[in-house]
Protein backbone atom coordinates (compact mmCIF):
# COMPACT_ATOMS: atom_id res chain seq x y z
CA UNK A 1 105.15 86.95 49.14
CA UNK A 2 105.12 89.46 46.65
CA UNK A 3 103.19 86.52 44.31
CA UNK A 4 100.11 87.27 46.67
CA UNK A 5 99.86 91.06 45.52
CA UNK A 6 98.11 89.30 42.30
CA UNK A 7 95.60 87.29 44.10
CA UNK A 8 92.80 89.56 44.91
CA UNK A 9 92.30 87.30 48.37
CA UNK A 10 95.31 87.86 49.84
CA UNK A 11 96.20 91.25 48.59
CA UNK A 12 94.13 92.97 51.24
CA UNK A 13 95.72 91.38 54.34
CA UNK A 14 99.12 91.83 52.75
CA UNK A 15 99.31 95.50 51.65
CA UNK A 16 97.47 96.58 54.59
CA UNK A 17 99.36 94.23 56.94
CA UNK A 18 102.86 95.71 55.59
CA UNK A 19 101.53 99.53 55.43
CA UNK A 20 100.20 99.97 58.73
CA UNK A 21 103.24 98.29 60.30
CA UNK A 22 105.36 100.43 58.52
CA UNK A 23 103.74 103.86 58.94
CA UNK A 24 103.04 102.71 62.81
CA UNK A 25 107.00 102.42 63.35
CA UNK A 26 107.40 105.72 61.54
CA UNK A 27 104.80 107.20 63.98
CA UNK A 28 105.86 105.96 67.51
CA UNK A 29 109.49 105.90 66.63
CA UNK A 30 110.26 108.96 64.59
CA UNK A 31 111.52 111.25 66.34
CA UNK A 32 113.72 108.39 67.96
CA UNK A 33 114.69 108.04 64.77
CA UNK A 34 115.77 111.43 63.00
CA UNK A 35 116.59 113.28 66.57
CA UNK A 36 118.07 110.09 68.42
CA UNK A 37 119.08 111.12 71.78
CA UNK A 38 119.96 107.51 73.05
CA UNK A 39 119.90 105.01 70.62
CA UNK A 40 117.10 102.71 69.32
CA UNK A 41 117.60 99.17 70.72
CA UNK A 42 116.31 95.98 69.97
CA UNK A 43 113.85 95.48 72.35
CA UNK A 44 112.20 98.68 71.70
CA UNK A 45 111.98 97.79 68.38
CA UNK A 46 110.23 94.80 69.44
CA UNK A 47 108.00 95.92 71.74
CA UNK A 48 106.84 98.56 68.95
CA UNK A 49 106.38 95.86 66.15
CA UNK A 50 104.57 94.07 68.90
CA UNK A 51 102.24 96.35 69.77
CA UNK A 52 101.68 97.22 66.14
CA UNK A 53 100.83 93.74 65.55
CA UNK A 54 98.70 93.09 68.02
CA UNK A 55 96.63 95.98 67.44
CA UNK A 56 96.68 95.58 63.84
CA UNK A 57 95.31 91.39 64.56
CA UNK A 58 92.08 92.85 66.18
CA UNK A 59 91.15 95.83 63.69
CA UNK A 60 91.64 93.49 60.98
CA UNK A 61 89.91 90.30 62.33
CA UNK A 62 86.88 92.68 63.07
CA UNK A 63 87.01 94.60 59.77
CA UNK A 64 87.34 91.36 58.03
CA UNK A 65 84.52 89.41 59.97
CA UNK A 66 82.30 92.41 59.43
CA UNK A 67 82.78 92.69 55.51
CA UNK A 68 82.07 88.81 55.60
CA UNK A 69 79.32 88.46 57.64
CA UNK A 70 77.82 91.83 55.65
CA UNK A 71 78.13 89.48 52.73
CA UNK A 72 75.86 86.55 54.06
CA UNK A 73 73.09 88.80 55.28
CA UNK A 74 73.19 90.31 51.77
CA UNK A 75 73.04 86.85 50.83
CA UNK A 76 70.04 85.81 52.55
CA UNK A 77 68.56 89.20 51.23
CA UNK A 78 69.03 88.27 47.43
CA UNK A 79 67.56 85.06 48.56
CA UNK A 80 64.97 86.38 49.86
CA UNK A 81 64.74 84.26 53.02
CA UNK A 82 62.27 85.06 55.98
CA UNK A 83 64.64 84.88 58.98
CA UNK A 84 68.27 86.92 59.31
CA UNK A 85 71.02 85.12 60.42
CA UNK A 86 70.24 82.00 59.42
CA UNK A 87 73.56 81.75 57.42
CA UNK A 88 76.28 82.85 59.97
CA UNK A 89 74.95 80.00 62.06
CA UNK A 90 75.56 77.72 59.59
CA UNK A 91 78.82 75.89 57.99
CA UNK A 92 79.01 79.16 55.93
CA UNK A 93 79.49 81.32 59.56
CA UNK A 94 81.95 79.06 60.49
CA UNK A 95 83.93 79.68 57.70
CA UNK A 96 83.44 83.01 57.50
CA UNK A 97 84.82 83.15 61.01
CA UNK A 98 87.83 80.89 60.05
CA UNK A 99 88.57 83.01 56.89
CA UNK A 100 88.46 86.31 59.21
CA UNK A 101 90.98 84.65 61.92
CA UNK A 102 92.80 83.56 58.93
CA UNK A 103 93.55 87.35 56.85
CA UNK A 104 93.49 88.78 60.22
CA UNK A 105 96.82 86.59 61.05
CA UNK A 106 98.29 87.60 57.81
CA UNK A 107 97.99 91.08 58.01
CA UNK A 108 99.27 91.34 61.97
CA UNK A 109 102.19 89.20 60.92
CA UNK A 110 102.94 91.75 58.09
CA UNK A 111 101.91 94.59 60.62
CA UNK A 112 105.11 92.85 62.48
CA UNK A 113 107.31 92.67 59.52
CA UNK A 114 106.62 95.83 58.56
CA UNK A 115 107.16 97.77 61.75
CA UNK A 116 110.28 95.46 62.69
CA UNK A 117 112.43 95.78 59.52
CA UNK A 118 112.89 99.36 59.87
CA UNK A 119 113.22 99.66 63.22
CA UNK A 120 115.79 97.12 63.26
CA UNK A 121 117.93 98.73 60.65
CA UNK A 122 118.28 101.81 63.15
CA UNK A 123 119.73 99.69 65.64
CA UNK A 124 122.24 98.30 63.89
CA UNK A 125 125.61 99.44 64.90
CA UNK A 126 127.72 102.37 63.59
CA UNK A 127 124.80 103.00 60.94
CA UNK A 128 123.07 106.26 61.49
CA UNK A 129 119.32 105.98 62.80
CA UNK A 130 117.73 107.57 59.81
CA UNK A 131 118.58 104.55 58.09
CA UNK A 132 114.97 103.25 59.38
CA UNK A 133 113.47 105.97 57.97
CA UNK A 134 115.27 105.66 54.93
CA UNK A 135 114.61 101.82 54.65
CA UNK A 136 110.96 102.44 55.75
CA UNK A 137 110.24 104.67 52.84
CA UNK A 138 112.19 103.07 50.68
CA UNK A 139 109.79 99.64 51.32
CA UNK A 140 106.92 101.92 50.83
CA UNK A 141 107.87 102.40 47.49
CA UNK A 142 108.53 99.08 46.75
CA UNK A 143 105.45 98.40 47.90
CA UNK A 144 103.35 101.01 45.75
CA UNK A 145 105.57 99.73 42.64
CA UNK A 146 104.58 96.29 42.73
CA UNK A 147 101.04 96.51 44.05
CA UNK A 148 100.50 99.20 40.76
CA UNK A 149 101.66 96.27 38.91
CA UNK A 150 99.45 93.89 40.18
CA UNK A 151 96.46 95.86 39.47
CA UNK A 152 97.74 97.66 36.44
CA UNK A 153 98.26 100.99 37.60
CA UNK A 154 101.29 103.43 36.98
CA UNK A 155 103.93 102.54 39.11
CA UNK A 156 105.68 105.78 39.83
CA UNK A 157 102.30 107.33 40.91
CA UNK A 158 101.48 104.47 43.51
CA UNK A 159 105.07 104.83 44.77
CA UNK A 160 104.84 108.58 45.37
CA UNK A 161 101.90 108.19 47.13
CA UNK A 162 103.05 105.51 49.47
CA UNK A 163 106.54 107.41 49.83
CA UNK A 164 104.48 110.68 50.70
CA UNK A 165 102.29 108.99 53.13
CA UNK A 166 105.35 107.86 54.66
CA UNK A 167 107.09 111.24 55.04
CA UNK A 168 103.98 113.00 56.05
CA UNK A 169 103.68 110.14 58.89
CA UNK A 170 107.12 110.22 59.76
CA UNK A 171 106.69 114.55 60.20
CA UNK A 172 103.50 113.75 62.56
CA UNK A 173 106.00 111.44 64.11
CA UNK A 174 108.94 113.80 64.46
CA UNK A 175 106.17 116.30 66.03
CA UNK A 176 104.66 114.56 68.72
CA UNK A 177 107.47 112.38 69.41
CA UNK A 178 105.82 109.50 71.34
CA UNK A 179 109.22 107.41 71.96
């Protein structure tokens, strides 16, 4: 997995895949989390990493089908070519489509990952619940630490900014305290 982080293709689906799962659990679950009045259970964690995923499989598939399609029109503009659209109905639209289905199933399965792991660590028995949180963050890091290595940045500095995305998050979450 982590061998993906270096190939610009996949990096996208991944990091965004694994981030948005991650700060969507810390949203929706924490308060459940850091002020749990009953416990988290496993099918609440499911249902959230669910929902995260299947949310995340349709703003990615659209965000990714839009960035390719935007690149064959440009195409056909730098080609100069009287009629627009031409490519997307062509073998070239077909794989565009295919290659948007495609990074849109990576990301929502990391959008699951990402939201289950953490939640799952809460329910866990006679651990406390802000173990999630604690895990959470701490995969955020991990995160920002290897994706600074794969594109040469400073590691601590990508780390700290994932961490304090995920604390900020995690406040909005203990605030409005959807589950």
């Amino acid at each position: 997995m982590f061998l993906w982080l270096f190939r610009g293709k996949n990096r996208l689906d991944l990091v965004a895949g694994l981030c948005d799962g991650i700060l969507t659990a810390l949203i929706l679950a924490g308060g459940k989390l850091l002020y749990p009045d009953s416990p988290l259970d496993v099918d609440l964690s499911l249902r959230v990493a669910s929902a995260a995923a299947v949310s995340g499989a349709f703003v990615f598939f659209m965000a990714h089908y839009a960035e390719l399609r935007g690149e064959l029109v440009h195409a056909e503009r730098q080609l100069t070519l009287l009629s627009h659209g031409h490519f997307a109905a062509t073998r070239l639209g077909r794989a565009v489509l295919r290659d948007a289905f495609g990074g849109a199933l990576v990301a929502s399965g990391c959008t699951f990952l990402g939201a289950l792991i953490p939640l799952l660590t809460a329910t866990i028995p006679s651990t406390p619940a802000w173990l999630g949180v604690a895990v959470a963050i701490g995969a955020l890091a991990l995160l920002g630490t290897f994706l600074a290595k794969a594109v040469y940045g400073q590691p601590f500095r990508w780390a700290l900014g994932l961490v304090l995305a995920g604390l900020l998050i995690t406040f909005i979450g203990l605030q409005i305290r959807i589950i």
